[in-house]
Protein backbone atom coordinates (compact mmCIF):
# COMPACT_ATOMS: atom_id res chain seq x y z
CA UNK A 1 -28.49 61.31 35.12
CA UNK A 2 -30.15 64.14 36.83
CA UNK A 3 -30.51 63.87 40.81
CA UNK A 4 -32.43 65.55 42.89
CA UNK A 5 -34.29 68.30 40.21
CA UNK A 6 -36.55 69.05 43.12
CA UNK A 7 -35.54 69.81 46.49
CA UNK A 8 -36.47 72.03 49.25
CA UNK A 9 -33.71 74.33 50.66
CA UNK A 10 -33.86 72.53 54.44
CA UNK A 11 -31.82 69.07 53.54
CA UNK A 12 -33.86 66.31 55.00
CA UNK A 13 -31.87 62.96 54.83
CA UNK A 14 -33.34 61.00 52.66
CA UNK A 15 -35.10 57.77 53.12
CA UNK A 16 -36.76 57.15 50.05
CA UNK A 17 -35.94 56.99 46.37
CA UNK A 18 -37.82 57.70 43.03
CA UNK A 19 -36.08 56.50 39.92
CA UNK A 20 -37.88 58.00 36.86
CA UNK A 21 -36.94 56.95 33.16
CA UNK A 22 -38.08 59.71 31.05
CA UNK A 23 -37.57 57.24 27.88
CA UNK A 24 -40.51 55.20 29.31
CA UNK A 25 -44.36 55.79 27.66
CA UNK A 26 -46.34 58.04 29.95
CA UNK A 27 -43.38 60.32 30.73
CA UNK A 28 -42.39 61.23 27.65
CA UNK A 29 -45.58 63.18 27.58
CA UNK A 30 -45.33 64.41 31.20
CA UNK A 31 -42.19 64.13 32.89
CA UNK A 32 -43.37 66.72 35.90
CA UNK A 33 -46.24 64.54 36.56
CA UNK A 34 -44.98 64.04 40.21
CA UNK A 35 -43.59 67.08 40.93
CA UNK A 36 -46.20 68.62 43.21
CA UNK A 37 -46.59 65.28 45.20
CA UNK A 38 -43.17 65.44 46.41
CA UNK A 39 -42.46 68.92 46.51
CA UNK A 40 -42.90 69.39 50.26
CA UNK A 41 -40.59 66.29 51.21
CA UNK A 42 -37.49 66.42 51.50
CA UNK A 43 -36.96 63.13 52.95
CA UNK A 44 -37.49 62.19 49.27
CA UNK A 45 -34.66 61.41 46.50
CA UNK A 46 -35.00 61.52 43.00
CA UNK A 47 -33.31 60.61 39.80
CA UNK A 48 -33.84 61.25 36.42
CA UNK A 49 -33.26 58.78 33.89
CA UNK A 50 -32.41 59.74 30.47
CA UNK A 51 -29.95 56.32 29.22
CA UNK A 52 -29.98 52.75 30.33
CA UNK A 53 -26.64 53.35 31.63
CA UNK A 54 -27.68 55.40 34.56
CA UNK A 55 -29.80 53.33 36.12
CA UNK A 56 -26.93 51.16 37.75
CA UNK A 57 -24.84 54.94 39.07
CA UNK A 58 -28.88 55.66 40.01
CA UNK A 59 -28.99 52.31 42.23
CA UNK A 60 -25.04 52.79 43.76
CA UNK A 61 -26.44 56.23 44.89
CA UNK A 62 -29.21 55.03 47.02
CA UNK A 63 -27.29 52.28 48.35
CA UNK A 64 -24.26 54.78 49.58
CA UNK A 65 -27.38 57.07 50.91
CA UNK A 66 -28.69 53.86 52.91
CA UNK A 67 -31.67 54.02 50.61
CA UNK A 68 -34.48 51.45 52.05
CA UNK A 69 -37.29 52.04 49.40
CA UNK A 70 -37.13 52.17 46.12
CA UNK A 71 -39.96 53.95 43.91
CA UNK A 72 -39.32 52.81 40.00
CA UNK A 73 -41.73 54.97 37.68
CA UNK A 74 -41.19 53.51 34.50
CA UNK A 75 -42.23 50.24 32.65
CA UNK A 76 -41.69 47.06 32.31
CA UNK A 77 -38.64 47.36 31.06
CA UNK A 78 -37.12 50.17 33.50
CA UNK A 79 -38.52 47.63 36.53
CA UNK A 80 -35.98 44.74 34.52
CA UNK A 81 -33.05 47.27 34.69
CA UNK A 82 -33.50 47.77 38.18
CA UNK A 83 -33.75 44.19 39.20
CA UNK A 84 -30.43 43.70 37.31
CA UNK A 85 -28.43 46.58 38.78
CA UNK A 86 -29.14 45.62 41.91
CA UNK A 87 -28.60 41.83 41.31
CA UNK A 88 -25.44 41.98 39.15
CA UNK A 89 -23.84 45.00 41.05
CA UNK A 90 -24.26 44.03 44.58
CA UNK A 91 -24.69 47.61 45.81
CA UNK A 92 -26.57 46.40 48.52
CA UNK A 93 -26.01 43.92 51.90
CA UNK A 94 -29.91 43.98 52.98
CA UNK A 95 -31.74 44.52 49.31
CA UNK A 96 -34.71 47.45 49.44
CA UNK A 97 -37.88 47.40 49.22
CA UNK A 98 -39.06 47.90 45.46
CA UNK A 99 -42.70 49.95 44.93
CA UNK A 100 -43.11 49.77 41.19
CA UNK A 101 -45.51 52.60 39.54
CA UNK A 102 -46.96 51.85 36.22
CA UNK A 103 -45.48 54.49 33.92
CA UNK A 104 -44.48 52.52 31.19
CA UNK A 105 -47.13 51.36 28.06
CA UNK A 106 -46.77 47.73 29.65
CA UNK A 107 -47.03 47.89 33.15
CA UNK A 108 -47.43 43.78 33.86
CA UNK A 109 -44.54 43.81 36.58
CA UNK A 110 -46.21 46.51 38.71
CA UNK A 111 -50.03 45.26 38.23
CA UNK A 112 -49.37 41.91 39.41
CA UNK A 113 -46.22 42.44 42.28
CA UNK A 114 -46.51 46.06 43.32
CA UNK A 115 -49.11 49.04 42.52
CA UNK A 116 -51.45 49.31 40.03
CA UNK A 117 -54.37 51.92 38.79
CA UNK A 118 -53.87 55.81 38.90
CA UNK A 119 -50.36 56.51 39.67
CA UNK A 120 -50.54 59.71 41.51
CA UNK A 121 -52.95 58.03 43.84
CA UNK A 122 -50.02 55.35 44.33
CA UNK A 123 -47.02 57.15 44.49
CA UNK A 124 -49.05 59.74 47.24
CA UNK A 125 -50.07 56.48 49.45
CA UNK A 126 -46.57 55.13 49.13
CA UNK A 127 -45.19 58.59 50.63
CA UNK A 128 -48.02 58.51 53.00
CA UNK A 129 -47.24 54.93 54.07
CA UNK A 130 -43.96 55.20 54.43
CA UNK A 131 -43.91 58.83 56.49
CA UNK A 132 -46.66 56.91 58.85
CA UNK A 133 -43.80 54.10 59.81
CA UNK A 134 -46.71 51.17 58.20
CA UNK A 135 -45.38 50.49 55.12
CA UNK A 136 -43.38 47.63 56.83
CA UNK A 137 -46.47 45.20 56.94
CA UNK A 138 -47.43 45.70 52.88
CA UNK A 139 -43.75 43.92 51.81
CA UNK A 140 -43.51 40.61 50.49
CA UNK A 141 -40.71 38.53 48.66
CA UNK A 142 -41.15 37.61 45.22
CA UNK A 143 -38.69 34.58 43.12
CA UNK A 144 -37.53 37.28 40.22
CA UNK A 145 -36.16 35.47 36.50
CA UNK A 146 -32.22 35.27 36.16
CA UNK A 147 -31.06 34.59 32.30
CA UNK A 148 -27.93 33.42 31.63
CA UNK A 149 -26.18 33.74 28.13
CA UNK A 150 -22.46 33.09 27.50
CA UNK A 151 -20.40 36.54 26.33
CA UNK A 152 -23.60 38.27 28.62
CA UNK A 153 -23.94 40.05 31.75
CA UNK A 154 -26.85 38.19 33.74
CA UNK A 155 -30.14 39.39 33.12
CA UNK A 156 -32.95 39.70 35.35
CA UNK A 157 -36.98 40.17 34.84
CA UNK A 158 -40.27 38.38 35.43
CA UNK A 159 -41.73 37.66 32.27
CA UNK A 160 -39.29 35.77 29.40
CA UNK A 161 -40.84 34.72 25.77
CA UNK A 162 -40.15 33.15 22.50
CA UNK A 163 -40.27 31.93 18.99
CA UNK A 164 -43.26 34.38 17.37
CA UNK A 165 -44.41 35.98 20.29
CA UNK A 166 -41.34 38.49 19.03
CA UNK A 167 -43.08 39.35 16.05
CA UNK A 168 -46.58 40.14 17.77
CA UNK A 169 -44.64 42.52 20.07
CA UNK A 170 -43.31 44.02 16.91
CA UNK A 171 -46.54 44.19 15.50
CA UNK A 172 -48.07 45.68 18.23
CA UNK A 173 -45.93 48.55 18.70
CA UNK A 174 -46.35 49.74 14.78
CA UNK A 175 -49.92 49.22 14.54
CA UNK A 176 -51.73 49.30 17.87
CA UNK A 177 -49.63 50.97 20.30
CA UNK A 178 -49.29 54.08 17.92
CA UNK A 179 -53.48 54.75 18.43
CA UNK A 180 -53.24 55.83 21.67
CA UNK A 181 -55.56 53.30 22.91
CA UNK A 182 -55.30 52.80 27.02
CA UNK A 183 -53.74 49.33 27.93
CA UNK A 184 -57.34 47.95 28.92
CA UNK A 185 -58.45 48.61 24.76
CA UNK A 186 -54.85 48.10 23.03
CA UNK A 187 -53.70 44.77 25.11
CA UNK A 188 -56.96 42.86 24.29
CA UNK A 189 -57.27 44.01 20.74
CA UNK A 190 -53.23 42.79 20.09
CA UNK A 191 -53.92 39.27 21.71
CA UNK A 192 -57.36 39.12 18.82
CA UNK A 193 -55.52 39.96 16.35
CA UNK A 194 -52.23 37.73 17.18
CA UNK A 195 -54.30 35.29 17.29
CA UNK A 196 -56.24 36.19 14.23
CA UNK A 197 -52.88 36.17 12.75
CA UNK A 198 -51.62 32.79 13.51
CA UNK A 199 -55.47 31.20 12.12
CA UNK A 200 -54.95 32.70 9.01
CA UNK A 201 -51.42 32.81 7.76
CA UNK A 202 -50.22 29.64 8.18
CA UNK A 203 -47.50 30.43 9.97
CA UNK A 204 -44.41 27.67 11.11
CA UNK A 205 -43.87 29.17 14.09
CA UNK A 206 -39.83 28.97 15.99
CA UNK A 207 -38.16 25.61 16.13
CA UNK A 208 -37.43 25.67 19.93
CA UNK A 209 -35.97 23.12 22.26
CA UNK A 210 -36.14 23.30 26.00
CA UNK A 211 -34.97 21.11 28.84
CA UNK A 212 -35.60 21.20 32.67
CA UNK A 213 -32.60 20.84 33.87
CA UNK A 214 -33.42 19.33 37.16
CA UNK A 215 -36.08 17.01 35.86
CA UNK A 216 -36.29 13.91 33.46
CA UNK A 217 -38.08 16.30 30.93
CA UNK A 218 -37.56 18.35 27.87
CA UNK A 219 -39.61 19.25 24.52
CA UNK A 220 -38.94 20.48 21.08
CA UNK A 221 -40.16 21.43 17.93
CA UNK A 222 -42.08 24.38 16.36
CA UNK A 223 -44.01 26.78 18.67
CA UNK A 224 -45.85 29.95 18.31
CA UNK A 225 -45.31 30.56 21.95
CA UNK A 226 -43.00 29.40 24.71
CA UNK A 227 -42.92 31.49 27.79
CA UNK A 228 -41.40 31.22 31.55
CA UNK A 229 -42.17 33.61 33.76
CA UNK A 230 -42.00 33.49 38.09
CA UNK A 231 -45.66 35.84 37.99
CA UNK A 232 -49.00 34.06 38.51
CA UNK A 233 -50.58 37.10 36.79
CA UNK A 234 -50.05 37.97 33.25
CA UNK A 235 -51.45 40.21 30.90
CA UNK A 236 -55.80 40.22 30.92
CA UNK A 237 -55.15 38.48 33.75
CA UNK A 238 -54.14 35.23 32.90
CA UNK A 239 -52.74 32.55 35.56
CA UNK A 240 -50.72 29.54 34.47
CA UNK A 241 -52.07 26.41 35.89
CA UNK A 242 -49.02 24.15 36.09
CA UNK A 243 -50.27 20.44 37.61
CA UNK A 244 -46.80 19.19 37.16
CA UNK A 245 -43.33 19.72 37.89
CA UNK A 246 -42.11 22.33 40.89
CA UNK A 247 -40.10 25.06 41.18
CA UNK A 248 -40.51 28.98 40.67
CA UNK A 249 -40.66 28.55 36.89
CA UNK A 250 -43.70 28.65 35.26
CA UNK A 251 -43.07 27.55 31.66
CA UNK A 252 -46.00 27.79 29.24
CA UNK A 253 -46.00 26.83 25.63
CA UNK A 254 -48.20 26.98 22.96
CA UNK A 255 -47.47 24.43 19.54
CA UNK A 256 -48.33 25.55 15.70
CA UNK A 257 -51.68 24.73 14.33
CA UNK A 258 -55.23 25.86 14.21
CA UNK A 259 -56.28 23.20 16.62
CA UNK A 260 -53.50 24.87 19.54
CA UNK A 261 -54.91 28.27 18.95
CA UNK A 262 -58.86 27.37 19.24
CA UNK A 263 -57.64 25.17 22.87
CA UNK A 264 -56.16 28.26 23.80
CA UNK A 265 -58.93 30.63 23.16
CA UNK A 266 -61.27 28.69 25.85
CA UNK A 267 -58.25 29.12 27.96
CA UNK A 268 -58.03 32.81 27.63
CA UNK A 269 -62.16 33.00 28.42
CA UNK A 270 -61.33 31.08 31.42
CA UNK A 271 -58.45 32.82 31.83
CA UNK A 272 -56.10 30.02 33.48
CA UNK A 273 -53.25 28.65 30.95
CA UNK A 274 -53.79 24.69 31.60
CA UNK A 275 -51.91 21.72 30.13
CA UNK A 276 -53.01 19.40 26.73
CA UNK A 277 -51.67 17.20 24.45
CA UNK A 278 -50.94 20.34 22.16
CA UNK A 279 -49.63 22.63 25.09
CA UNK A 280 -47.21 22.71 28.14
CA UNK A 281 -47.66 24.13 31.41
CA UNK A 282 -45.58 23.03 34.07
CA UNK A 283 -43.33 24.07 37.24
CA UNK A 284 -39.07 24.30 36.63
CA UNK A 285 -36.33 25.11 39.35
CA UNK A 286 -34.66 25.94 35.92
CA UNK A 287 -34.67 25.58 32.32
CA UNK A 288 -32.44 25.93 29.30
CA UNK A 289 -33.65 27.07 25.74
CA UNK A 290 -31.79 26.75 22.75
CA UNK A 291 -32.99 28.46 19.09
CA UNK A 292 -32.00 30.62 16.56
CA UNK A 293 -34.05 33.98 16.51
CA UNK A 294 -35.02 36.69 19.15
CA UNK A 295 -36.56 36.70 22.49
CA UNK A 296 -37.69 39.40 24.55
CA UNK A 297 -37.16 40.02 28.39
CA UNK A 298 -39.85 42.21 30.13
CA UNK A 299 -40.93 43.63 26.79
CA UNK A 300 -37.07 44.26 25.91
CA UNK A 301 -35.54 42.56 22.68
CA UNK A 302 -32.42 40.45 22.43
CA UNK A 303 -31.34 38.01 19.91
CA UNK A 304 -29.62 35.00 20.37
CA UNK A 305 -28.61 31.31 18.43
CA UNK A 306 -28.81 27.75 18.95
CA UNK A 307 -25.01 27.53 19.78
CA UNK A 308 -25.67 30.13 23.07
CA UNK A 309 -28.19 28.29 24.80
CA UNK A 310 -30.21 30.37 27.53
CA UNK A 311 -30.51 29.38 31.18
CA UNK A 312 -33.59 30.64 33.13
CA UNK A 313 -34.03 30.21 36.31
CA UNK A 314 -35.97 31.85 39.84
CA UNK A 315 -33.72 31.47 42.55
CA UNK A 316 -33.17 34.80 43.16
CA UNK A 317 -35.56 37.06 45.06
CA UNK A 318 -36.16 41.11 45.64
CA UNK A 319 -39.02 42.59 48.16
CA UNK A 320 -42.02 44.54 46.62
CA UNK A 321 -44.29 47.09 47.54
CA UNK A 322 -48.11 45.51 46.99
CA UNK A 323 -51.56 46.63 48.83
């Protein structure tokens, strides 16, 4: 972990933090991209991220330093890291505020809690906020995901998903992402041709089950999507439309068959996820999910079994940046 690469000879104390994971999309191309922006403030900490590992020393830091804003330029799944080092770890009595900057080639997190669009133009009216003393009235509180798996540390994230929704990541990152395509091409041509996918090749889909576990409720069988998220964005802007159940939880699921996929189409024109006979979209305090394959968290990949169920809940909550 590299701190501070830039900093002016007069020592300012700091009172705000970039974390940057150079393993992330954009900045594997340009890791200086931010340089000039902060070069004349010293008030202004920064780490480097080169392994997962120092993300959690990168967090301790800040909270030793007294640390009350946290700038995360990375992805999706650098924004999940943070969440859980400063979840698991406890660094912190009063939790920071987070500003997320999209750096990553998924950037879902920061578009729909934090900043969005050119990120030089965010990162410069973050500093710029926060130097003015007014960044204080563009905080809110979000309900963030906490996954439980026995033999695992907690996990934390906003966006959890199942069954074959693993292989269209997979797919994605082979033979889309590799173009070069900008998010706004590449996202909407890899939900066409998921789609496209699941039409033509007959696919089974995962054998899921899932339970609220404070409600009378549960489902199971074979799915091509389940999903449970605490956003009420996703990606191409998609809301969930849950009419029943409450909590932070929005689950979603979407069962096999041709029939599933054409319902689901009108949904993504209308763009609102709603409930059928043939898919689930409700509100859960918490929910458990038990099947044999892999999952991913924020764009991450884990595996699991049906004899380590996972718990998901949204009780926990972290403070974000957003104008």
């Amino acid at each position: 972990m590299t701190i501070n690469s830039v900093r002016p000879a007069i020592l300012t104390p700091a009172t705000i933090a970039i974390i940057s994971n150079h393993l992330s999309t954009r900045n594997q191309s340009d890791r200086a991209w931010l340089d000039d922006i902060v070069a004349d403030k010293p008030w202004v900490r920064r780490f480097s991220i080169d392994h997962i590992d120092d993300v959690p020393r990168a967090i301790a830091t800040c909270a030793d330093a007294g640390i009350e804003v946290i700038a995360v330029d990375g992805g999706d799944g650098t924004v999940g890291l943070v969440f859980s080092a400063l979840l698991n770890d406890g660094p912190y009595k009063t939790l920071p505020a987070l500003a997320l900057l999209p750096s990553g080639k998924t950037n879902m997190t920061a578009a729909t809690w934090s900043l969005s669009g050119d990120r030089r133009e965010a990162l410069s009216a973050l500093l710029r906020k926060h130097a003015d003393d007014t960044l204080d009235g563009t905080i809110h509180t979000q309900p963030v995901l906490t996954l439980r798996e026995s033999g695992n540390p907690d996990r934390h994230g906003a966006f959890f998903g199942g069954a074959d929704i693993v292989d269209g990541i997979l797919y994605c990152r082979k033979n889309i992402y590799p173009l070069g395509w900008p998010n706004t091409l590449s996202h909407p041509a890899a939900v066409a041709i998921l789609f496209w996918r699941a039409m033509t090749s007959g696919g089974n889909g995962g054998s899921v089950h899932v339970s609220d576990d404070n409600a009378d409720w549960s489902e199971d069988g074979r799915f091509y999507v389940v999903m449970a998220t605490t956003m009420d964005k996703l990606l191409l802007g998609m809301r969930p439309d849950p009419k029943v159940g409450t909590g932070a939880v929005h689950y979603i699921s979407l069962r096999t068959g041709a029939l599933s996929i054409l319902s689901t189409v009108l949904n993504l024109i209308k763009r609102r996820f709603t409930h059928s006979a043939i898919r689930t979209v409700r509100r859960s305090a918490a929910l458990t999910f038990a099947f044999n394959g892999s999952y991913t968290l924020d764009g991450e990949l884990y595996d699991t079994s049906e004899d380590k169920p996972l718990s998901i809940d949204g009780d926990q909550t972290l403070r974000f940046v957003r104008w």
